[in-house]
Protein backbone atom coordinates (compact mmCIF):
# COMPACT_ATOMS: atom_id res chain seq x y z
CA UNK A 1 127.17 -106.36 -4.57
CA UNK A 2 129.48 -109.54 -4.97
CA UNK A 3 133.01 -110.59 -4.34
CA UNK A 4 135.40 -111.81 -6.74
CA UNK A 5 138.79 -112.66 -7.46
CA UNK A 6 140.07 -109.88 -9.89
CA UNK A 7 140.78 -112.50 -12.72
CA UNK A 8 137.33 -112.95 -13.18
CA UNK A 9 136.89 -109.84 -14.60
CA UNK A 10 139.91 -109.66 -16.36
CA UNK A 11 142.22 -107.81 -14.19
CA UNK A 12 145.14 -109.23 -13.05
CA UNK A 13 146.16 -108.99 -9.15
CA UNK A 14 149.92 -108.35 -10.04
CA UNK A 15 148.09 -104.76 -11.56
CA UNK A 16 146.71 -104.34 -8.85
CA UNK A 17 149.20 -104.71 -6.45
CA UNK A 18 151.61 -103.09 -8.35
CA UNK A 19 149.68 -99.67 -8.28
CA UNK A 20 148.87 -100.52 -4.44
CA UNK A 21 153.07 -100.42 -4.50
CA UNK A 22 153.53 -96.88 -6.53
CA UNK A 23 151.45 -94.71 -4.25
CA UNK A 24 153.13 -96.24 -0.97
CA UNK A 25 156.01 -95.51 -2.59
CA UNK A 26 154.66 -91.89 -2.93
CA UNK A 27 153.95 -91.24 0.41
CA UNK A 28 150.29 -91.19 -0.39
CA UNK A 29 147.92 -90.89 3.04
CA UNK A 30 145.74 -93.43 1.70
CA UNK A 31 142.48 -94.81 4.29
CA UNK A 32 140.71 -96.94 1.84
CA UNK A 33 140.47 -98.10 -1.69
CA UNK A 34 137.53 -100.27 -3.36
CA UNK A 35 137.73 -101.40 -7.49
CA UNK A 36 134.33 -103.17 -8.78
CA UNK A 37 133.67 -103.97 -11.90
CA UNK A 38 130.28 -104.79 -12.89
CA UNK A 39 128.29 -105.78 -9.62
CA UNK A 40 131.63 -107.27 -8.44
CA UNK A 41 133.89 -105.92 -5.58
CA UNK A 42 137.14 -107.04 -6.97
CA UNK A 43 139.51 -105.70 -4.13
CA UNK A 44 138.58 -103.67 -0.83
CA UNK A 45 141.18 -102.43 1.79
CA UNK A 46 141.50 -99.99 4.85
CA UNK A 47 144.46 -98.62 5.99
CA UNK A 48 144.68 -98.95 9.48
CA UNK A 49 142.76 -97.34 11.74
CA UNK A 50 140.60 -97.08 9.09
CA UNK A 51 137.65 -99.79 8.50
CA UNK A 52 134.55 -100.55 6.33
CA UNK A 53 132.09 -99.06 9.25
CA UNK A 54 134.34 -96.05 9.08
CA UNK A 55 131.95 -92.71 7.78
CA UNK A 56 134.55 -90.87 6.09
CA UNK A 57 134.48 -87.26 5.13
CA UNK A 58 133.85 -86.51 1.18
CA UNK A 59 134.68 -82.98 0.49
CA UNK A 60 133.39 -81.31 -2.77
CA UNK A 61 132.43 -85.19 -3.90
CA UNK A 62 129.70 -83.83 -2.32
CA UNK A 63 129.13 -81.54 -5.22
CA UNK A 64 127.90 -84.56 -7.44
CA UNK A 65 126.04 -86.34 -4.55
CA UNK A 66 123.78 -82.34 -4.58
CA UNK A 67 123.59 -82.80 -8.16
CA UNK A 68 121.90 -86.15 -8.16
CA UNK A 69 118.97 -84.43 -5.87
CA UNK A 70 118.80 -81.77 -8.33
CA UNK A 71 118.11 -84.41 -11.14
CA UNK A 72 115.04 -85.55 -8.17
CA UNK A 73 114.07 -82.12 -8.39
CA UNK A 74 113.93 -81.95 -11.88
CA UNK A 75 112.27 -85.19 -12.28
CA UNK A 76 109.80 -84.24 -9.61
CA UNK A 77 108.39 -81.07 -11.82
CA UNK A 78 110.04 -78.56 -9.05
CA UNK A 79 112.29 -77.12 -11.00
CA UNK A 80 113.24 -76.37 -14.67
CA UNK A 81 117.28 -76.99 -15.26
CA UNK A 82 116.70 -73.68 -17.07
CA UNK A 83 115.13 -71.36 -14.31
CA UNK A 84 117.04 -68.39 -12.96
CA UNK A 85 118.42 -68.54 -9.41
CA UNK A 86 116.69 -65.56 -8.34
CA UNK A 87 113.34 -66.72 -8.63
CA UNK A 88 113.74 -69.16 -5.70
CA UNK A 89 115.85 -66.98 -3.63
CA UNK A 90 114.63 -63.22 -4.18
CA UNK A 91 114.28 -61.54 -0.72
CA UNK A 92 118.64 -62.84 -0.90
CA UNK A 93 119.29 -61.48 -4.04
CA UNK A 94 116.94 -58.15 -4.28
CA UNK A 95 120.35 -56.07 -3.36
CA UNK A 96 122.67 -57.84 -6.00
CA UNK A 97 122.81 -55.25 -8.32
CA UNK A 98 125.00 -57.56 -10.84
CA UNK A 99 122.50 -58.64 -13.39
CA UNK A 100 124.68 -61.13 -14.69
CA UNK A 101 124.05 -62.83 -11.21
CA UNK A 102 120.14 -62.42 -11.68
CA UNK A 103 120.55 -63.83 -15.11
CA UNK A 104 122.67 -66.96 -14.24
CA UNK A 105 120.56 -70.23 -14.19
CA UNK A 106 120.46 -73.64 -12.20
CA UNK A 107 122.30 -75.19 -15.00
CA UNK A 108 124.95 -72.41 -15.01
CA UNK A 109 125.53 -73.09 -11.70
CA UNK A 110 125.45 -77.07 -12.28
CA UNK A 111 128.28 -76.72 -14.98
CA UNK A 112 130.35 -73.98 -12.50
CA UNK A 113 129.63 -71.31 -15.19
CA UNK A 114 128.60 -68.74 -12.60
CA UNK A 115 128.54 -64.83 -12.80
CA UNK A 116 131.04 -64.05 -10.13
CA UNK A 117 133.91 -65.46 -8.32
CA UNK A 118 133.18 -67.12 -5.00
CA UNK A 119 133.46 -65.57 -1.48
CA UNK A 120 135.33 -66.81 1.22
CA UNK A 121 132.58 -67.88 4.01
CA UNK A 122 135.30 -68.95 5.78
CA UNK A 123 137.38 -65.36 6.26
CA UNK A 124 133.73 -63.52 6.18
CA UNK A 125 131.94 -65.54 8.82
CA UNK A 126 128.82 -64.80 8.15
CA UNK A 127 125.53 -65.30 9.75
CA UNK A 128 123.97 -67.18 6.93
CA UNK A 129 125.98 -68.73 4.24
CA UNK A 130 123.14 -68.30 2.01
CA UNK A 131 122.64 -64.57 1.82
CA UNK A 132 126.53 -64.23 1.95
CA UNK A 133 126.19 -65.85 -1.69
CA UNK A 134 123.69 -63.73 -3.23
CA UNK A 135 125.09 -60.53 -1.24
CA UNK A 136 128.61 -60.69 -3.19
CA UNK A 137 129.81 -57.82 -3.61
CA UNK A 138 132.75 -58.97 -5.95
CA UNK A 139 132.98 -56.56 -9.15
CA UNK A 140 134.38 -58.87 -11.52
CA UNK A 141 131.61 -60.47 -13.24
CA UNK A 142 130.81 -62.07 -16.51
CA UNK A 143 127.50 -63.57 -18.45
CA UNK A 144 126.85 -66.72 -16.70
CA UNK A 145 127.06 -69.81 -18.74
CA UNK A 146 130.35 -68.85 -20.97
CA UNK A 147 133.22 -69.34 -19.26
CA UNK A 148 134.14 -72.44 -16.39
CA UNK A 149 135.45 -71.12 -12.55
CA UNK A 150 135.59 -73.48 -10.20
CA UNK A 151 132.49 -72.00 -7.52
CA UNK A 152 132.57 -73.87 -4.32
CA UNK A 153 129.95 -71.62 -3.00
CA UNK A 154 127.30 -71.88 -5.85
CA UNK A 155 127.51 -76.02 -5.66
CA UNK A 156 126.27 -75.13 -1.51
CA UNK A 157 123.30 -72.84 -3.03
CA UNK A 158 122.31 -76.35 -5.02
CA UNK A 159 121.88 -78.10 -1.39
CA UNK A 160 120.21 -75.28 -0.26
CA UNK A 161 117.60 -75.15 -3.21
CA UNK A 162 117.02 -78.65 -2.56
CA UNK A 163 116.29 -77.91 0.83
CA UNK A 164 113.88 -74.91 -0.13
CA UNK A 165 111.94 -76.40 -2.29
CA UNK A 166 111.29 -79.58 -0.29
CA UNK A 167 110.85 -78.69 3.21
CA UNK A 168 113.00 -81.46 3.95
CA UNK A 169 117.28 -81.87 4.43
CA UNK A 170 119.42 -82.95 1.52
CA UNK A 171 119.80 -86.10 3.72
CA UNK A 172 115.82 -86.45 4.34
CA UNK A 173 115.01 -86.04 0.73
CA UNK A 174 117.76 -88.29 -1.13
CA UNK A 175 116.87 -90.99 1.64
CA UNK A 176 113.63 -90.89 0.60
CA UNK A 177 114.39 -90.62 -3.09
CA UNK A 178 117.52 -92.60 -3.49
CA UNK A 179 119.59 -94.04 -0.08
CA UNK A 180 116.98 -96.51 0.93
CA UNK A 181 116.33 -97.85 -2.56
CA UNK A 182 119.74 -98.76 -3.23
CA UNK A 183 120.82 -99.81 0.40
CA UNK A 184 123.13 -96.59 1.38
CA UNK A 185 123.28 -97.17 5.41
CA UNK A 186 121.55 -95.59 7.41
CA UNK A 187 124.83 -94.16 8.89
CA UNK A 188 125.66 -91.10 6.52
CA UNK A 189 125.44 -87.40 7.47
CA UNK A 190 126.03 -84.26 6.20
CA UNK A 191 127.66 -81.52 8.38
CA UNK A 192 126.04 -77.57 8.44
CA UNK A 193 127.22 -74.58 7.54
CA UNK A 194 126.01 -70.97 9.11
CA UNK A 195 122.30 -70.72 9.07
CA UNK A 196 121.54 -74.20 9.56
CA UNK A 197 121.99 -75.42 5.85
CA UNK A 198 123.31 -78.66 5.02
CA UNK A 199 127.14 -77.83 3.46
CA UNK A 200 126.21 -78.98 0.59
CA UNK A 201 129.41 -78.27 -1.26
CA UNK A 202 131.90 -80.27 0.73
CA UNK A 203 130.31 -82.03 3.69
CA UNK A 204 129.29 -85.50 3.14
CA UNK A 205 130.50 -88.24 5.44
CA UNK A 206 129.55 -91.72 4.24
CA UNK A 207 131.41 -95.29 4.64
CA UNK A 208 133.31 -96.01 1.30
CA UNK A 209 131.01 -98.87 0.19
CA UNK A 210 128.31 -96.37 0.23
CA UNK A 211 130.18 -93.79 -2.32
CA UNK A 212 130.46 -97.42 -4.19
CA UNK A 213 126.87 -97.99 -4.46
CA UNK A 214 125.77 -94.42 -5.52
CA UNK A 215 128.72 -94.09 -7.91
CA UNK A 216 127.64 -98.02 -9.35
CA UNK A 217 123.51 -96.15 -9.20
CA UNK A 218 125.17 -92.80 -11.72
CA UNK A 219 127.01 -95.35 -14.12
CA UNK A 220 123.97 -97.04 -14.60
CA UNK A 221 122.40 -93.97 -15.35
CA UNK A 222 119.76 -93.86 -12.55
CA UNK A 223 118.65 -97.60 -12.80
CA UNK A 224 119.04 -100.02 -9.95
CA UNK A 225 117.82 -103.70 -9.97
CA UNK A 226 115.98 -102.95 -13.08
CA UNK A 227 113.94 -100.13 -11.49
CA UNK A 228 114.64 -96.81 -12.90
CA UNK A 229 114.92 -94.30 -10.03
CA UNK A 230 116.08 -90.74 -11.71
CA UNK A 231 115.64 -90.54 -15.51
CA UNK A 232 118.21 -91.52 -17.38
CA UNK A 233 118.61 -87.98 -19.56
CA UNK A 234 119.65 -86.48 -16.75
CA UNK A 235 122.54 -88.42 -15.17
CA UNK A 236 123.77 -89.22 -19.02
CA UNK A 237 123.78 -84.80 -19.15
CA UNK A 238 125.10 -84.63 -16.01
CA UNK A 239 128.39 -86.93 -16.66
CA UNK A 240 128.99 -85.82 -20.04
CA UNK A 241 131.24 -82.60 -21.22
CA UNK A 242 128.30 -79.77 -20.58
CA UNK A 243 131.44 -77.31 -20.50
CA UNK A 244 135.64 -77.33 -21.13
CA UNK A 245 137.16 -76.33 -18.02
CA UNK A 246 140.57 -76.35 -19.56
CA UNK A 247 142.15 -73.03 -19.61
CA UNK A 248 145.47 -73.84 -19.93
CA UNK A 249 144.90 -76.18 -23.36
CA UNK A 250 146.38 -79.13 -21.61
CA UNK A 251 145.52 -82.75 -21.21
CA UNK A 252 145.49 -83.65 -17.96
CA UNK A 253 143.36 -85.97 -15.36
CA UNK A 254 141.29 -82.95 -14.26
CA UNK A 255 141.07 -81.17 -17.57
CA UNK A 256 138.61 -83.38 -20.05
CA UNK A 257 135.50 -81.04 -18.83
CA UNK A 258 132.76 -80.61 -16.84
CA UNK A 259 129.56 -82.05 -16.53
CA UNK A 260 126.83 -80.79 -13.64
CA UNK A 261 128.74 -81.03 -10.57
CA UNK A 262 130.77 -83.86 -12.27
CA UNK A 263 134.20 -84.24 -13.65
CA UNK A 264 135.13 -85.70 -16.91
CA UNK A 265 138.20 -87.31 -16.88
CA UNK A 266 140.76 -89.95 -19.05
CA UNK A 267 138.71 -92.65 -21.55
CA UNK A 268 135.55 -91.22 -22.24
CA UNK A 269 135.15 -91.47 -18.53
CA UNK A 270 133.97 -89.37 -15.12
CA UNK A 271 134.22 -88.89 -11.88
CA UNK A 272 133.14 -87.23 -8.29
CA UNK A 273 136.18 -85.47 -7.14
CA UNK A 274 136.60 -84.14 -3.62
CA UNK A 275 139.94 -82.57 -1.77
CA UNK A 276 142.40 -84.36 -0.21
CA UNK A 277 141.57 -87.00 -2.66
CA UNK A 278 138.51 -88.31 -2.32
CA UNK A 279 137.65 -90.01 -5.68
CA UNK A 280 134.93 -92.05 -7.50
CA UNK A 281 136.63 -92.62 -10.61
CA UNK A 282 133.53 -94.51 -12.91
CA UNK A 283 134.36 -95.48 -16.38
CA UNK A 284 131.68 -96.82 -18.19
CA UNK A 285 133.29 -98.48 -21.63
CA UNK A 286 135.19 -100.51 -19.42
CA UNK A 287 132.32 -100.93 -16.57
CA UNK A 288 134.88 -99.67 -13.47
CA UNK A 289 134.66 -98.05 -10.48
CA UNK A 290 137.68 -97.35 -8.32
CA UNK A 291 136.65 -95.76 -4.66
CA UNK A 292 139.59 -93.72 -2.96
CA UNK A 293 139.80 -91.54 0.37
CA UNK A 294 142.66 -90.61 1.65
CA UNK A 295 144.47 -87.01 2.92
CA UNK A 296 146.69 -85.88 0.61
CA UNK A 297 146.07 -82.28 1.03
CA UNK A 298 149.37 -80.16 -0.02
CA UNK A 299 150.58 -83.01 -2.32
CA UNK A 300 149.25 -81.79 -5.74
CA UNK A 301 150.91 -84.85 -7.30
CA UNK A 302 149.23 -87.36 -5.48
CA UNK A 303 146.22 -86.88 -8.02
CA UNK A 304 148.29 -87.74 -11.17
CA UNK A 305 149.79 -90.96 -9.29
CA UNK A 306 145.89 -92.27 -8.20
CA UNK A 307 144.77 -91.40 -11.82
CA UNK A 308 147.20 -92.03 -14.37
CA UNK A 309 148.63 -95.30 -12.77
CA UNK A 310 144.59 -96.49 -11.96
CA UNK A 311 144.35 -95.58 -16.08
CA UNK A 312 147.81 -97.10 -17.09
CA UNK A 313 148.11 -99.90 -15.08
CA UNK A 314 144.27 -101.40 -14.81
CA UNK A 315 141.87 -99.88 -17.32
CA UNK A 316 144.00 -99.54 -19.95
CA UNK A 317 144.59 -103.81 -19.40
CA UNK A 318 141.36 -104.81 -18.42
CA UNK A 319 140.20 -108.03 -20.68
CA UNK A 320 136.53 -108.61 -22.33
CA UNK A 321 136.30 -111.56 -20.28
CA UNK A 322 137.49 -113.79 -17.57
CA UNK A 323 141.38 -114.65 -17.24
CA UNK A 324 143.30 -117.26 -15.70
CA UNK A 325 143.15 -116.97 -12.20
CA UNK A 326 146.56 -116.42 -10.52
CA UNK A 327 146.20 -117.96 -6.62
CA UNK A 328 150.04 -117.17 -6.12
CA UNK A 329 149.40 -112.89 -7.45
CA UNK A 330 146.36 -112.99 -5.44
CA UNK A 331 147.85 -114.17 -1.95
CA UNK A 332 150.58 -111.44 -2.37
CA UNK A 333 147.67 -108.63 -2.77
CA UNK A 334 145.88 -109.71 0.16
CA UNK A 335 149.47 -110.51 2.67
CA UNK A 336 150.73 -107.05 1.48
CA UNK A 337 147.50 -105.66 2.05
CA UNK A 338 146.77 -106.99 5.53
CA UNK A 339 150.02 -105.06 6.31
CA UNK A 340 148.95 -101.53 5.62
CA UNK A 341 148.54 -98.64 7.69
CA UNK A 342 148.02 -94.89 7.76
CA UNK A 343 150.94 -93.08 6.27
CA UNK A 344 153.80 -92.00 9.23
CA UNK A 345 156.22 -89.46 9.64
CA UNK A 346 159.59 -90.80 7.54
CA UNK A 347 163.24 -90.79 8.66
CA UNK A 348 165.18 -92.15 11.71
CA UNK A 349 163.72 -92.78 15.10
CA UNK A 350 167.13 -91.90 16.44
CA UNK A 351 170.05 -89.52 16.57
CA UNK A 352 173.42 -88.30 17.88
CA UNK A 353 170.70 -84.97 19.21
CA UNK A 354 168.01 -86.94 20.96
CA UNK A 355 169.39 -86.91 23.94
CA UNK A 356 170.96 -83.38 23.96
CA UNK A 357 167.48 -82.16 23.68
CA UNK A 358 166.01 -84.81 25.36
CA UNK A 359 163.90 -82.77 28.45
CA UNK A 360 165.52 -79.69 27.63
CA UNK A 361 163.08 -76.37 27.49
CA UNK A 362 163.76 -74.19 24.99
CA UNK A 363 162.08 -70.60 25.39
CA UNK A 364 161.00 -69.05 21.59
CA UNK A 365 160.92 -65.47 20.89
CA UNK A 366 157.77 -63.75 19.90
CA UNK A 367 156.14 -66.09 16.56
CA UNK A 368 152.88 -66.32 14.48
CA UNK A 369 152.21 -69.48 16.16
CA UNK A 370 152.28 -67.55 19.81
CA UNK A 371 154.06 -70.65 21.24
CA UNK A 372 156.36 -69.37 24.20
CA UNK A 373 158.12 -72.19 25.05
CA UNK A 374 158.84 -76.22 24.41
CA UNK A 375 160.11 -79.17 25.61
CA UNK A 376 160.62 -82.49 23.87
CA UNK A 377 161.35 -85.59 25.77
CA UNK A 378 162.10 -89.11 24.82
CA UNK A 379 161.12 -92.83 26.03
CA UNK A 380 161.81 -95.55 23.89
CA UNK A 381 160.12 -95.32 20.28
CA UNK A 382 157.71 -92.47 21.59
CA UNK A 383 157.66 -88.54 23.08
CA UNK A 384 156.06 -85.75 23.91
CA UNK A 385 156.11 -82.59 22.66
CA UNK A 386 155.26 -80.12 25.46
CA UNK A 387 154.66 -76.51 24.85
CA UNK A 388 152.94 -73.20 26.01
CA UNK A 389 150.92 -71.16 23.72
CA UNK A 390 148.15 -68.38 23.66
CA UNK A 391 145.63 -71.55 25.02
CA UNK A 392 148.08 -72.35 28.14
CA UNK A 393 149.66 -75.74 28.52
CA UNK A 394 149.53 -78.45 25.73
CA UNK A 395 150.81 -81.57 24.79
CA UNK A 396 151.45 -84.59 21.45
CA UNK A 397 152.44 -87.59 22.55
CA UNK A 398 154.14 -89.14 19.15
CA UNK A 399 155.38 -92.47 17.79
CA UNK A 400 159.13 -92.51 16.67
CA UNK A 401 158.12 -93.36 12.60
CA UNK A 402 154.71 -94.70 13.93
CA UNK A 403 151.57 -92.77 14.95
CA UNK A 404 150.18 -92.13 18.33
CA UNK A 405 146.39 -91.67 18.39
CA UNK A 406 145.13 -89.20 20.51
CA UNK A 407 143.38 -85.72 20.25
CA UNK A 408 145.11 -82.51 18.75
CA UNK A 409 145.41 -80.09 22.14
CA UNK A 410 144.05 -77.19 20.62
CA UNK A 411 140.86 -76.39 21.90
CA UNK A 412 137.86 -73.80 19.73
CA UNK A 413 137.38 -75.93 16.33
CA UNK A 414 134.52 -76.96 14.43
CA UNK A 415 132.11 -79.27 15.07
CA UNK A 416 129.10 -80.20 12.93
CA UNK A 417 128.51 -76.90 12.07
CA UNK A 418 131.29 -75.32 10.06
CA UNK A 419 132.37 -72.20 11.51
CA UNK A 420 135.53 -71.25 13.82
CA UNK A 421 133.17 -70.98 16.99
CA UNK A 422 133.05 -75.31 18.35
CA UNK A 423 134.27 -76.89 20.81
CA UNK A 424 136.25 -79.84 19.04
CA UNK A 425 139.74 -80.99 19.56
CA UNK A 426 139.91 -83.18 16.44
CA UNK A 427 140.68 -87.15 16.67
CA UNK A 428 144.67 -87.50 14.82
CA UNK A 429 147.40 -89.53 14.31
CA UNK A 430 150.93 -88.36 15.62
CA UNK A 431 154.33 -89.44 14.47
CA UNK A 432 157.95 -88.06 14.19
CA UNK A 433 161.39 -88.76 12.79
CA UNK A 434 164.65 -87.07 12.44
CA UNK A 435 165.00 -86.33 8.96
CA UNK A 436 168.42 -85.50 9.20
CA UNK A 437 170.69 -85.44 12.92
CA UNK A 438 170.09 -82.12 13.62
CA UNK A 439 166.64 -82.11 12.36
CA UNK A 440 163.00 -83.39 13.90
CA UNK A 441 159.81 -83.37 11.89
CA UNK A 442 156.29 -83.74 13.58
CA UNK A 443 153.70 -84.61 12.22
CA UNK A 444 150.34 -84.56 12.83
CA UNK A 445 147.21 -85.77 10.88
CA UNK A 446 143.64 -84.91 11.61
CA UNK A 447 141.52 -87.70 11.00
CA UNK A 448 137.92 -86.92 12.18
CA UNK A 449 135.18 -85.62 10.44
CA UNK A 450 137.94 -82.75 9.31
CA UNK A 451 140.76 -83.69 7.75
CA UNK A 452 144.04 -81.83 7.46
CA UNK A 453 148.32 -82.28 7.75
CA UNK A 454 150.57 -80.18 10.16
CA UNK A 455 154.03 -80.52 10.05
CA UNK A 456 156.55 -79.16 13.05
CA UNK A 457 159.88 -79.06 11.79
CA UNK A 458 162.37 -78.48 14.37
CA UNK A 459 166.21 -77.34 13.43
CA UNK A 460 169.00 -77.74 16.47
CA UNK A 461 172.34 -75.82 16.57
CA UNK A 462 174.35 -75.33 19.54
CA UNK A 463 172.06 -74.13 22.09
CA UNK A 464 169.55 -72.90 19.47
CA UNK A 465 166.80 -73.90 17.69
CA UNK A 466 164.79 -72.87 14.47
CA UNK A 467 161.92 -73.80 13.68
CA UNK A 468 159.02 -74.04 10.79
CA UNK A 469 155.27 -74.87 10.98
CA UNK A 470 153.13 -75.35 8.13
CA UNK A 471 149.68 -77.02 7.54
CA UNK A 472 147.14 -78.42 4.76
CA UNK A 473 144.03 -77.75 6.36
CA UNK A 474 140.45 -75.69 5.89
CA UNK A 475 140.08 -73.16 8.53
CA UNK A 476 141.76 -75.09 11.10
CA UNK A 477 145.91 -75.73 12.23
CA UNK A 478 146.19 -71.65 11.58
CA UNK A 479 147.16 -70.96 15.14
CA UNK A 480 150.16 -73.66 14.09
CA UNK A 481 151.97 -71.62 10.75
CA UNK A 482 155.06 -69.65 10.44
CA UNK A 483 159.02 -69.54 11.66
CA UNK A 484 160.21 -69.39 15.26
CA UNK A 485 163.73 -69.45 17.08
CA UNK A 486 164.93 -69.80 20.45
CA UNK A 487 167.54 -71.09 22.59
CA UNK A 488 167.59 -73.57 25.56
CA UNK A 489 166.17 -72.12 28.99
C-alpha cells in the first residue's frame, strides 16, 4: 500500500484532526489509528509506547479473521456452510441431549444464531474448551438459526473446526491460504485456550497494518492484485445482513445486523469488532478503512465517539475526487500527532495531603482484595505504592499524571495459554493524580498481550483512609476489586 496526503482522496486533514481532538478529549486509551482509502494510507499514528512493529492483541476481531478460514474451508470442498456441527464433532456432542444443539449448523453458528447461551470457560476451567462447548448443560435453548445471541464460545468452535478438518493451526492454514499472498508478516500469533486449541474467538495478535491489509483483502471481496484468493460469494454473504441483531429496535453503531462473524454497521457498511475497541471499520460505497486499537474496556461510550464522529466527521464528507491540498491543516495533524501518548491518570500531581501521607503505613482491615497494609511515598513527579497482600510484598512505582512502565506485581496470570494457571506478571503503564485534595487515583493499564484497566482510588480523612478498587479486565485484576478502610499504623 501507498502514502498520501489526505486531500488526495478527498478528505480534508482539519477532519481528521478534529476527530483525533474529540476522543482525546474523551479520555479514549487510544494505541494506534490507520485511515486508507483505496490502496492509500492516508494517516497512520501510534500512541506512545506503541509503534508500527507493535503485535497488538485483537479480541473477538478475531471472530471475522476465523470466518475468513471458514470461507477457505468452504471453498476447499471441506465443508458445506449448511452441515450440522455434530457431524464433525460427535464423540463431544453424543451426551448433549438438546437437539436443538444437534440441529444447529455452521452457518447458525457463523451468524451467532446458536441453540444455547454460552458457558463461561473462564469460571468453569475446564480441561478442554472444546468438549466444555458441546457438554453445556444450559436448559434454555431455542431452534438454532431464529433468533441473534451474541456466542463467544461457538465463534472458538469455528477455529477449532478449522483446525480439525485441516490437520494444521488456524495460523498454519490461513498462512498458507491467505497471510503470505497478501504480505501479512510473518510476526502474528494466536494465543491457546485449554486443550491446545487456537482461541479462536478472541486471541489474535497482529501489528495494525496487518488488520489493514486483511480488512483492504474482505472489502475487495477476496481479490488481491487481481488474483482472486476466496470466492467472492462468500465474503459478499459474510459482510452483508445474514441476521438483525437488534433487539431493542434501535439504531445504533452496533445494531444494523450481522453477517458471519461480521458486524454491519452505519452506511451500508461493516466491520470486525473486538473489545476494548479494537475496530476495522470498512465501508465500501465510500472505499474506507479506518484501523483502531486501543483499551477502552469499562467506557461503553467510547464506541459511539470512534464511530459516529469517524461517520460524521470523515465519511459522511469524503469527495469523489481529489481536493485542494491544505500544507498548513496537514502540518498541524502530523505536530499534534507526533505529540501523543498513551492515555494517563487525570488530575493534580500535587496536594495539601501528599505529604501527610507521604511514607506513612496505613494497616487495612480484613477486604476482598486481601491487602493488609500500604504505604505511599513521594519523590518529585513519581511514587510508589507499597503494600502487603495474600502474595507477600509488592510494589507500583507511578508517574504523577504520567505513566511509569514496569510490570504489574502480581504474580499467577496467563500466558499464551488462556487459563488462570501462568506464570505472567503483565507489561503496564502506571500513573496517578489527586482527583480532588483528599483523594488519590491509581491507575494501572495492562498493556501486553492482555489488556485490561485497574483503578485504586484512595480517600484520606484524619488518620483514616477508604478506599475502592475496581477493574476492566478478562479473568485477570480480580485479586484487586472491592472497598477497604484503615487507619495510619
Amino acid at each position: 500500500m501507498n502514502y498520501a496526503t489526505p486531500e488526495s482522496q478527498g478528505i480534508r486533514s482539519e477532519n481528521i484532526l478534529e476527530y483525533i481532538q474529540i476522543l482525546e478529549d474523551a479520555r479514549l486509551a487510544t494505541h494506534d489509528i490507520i485511515l486508507a482509502r483505496g490502496n492509500d494510507i492516508l494517516y497512520e499514528n501510534y500512541w506512545a509506547p506503541f509503534h508500527r512493529d507493535f503485535c497488538h492483541r485483537q479480541y473477538s476481531v478475531t471472530k471475522s479473521i476465523v470466518s475468513i478460514a471458514i470461507g477457505f474451508l468452504e471453498q476447499d470442498g471441506m465443508i458445506d456452510l449448511d452441515d450440522k456441527i455434530a457431524k464433525y464433532f460427535p464423540e463431544e456432542i453424543k451426551n448433549q441431549p438438546d437437539e436443538n444443539m444437534h440441529n444447529q449448523t455452521i452457518r447458525h453458528m457463523l451468524m451467532m444464531s446458536t441453540a444455547k447461551p454460552a458457558g463461561n470457560w473462564f469460571a468453569d476451567k475446564p480441561e478442554d474448551r472444546v468438549r466444555h462447548y458441546f457438554e453445556n448443560d444450559n436448559k434454555v435453548t431455542r431452534p438454532s438459526g431464529t433468533i441473534y445471541e451474541y456466542d463467544s464460545e461457538g465463534s472458538f468452535i469455528m477455529g477449532a473446526l478449522v483446525e480439525r478438518l485441516t490437520g494444521k493451526t488456524l495460523k498454519e492454514y490461513l498462512t498458507e491460504k491467505l497471510f503470505s499472498k497478501i504480505g501479512v508478516s510473518e510476526e502474528n500469533y494466536f494465543l491457546k485456550c485449554p486443550g491446545g486449541h487456537t482461541w479462536g474467538d478472541s486471541a489474535a495478535v497482529f501489528r495494525p497494518i496487518d488488520m489493514l491489509k486483511i480488512a483492504r483483502f474482505t472489502m475487495n471481496y477476496g481479490s488481491w492484485n487481481g488474483e482472486q484468493i476466496l470466492n467472492e460469494a462468500y465474503l459478499r454473504a459474510a459482510t452483508a445482513r445474514q441476521i438483525d441483531n437488534d433487539h431493542m429496535n434501535g439504531n445504533g453503531h452496533d445494531c444494523q445486523g450481522y453477517g458471519y462473524q461480521i458486524w454491519r454497521t452505519y452506511d451500508n457498511s461493516f466491520c470486525f469488532y473486538g473489545m476494548g475497541c479494537q475496530f476495522a471499520i470498512c465501508v465500501p460505497d465510500k472505499d474506507i478503512i479506518l484501523i483502531y486499537n486501543g483499551d477502552n474496556q469499562g467506557k461503553d461510550y467510547a464506541k459511539k465517539y470512534i464511530f459516529d464522529d469517524f461517520f460524521r466527521l470523515i465519511v459522511r464528507t469524503v469527495e469523489d475526487g481529489a481536493i485542494p491540498e491544505n500544507e498548513a491543516a496537514q502540518r498541524e495533524l502530523a505536530e499534534y500527532s507526533k505529540t501523543r501518548k498513551l492515555l494517563t491518570a487525570i488530575g493534580e500531581t500535587d496536594s495539601e495531603w501528599k505529604e501527610k501521607v507521604n511514607g506513612v503505613t496505613y494497616v487495612l482491615d480484613e477486604s476482598p482484595s486481601g491487602i493488609r497494609e500500604f504505604t505511599l511515598t513521594f519523590e518529585g513527579n513519581k511514587g510508589v505504592f507499597r503494600y502487603i497482600n495474600a502474595q507477600g510484598e509488592k510494589e507500583i512505582p507511578f508517574g504523577m499524571c504520567e505513566n511509569v512502565f514496569g510490570e504489574f506485581p502480581q504474580d499467577g496470570y496467563s500466558n499464551e495459554m488462556g487459563t488462570k494457571t501462568g506464570t505472567r506478571r503483565y507489561r503496564s503503564a502506571f500513573s496517578a493524580a489527586w482527583v480532588t485534595p483528599n483523594k488519590l487515583c491509581l491507575k494501572v493499564q495492562a498493556i501486553d498481550e492482555y489488556f485490561g484497566n485497574l483503578y485504586i482510588n484512595f480517600g484520606f480523612r484524619d488518620n483514616l483512609v477508604g478506599i475502592h478498587m475496581d477493574k476492566s479486565a478478562e479473568d485477570f485484576f480480580d485479586e484487586y476489586v472491592g472497598y477497604a478502610q484503615g487507619k495510619q499504623k
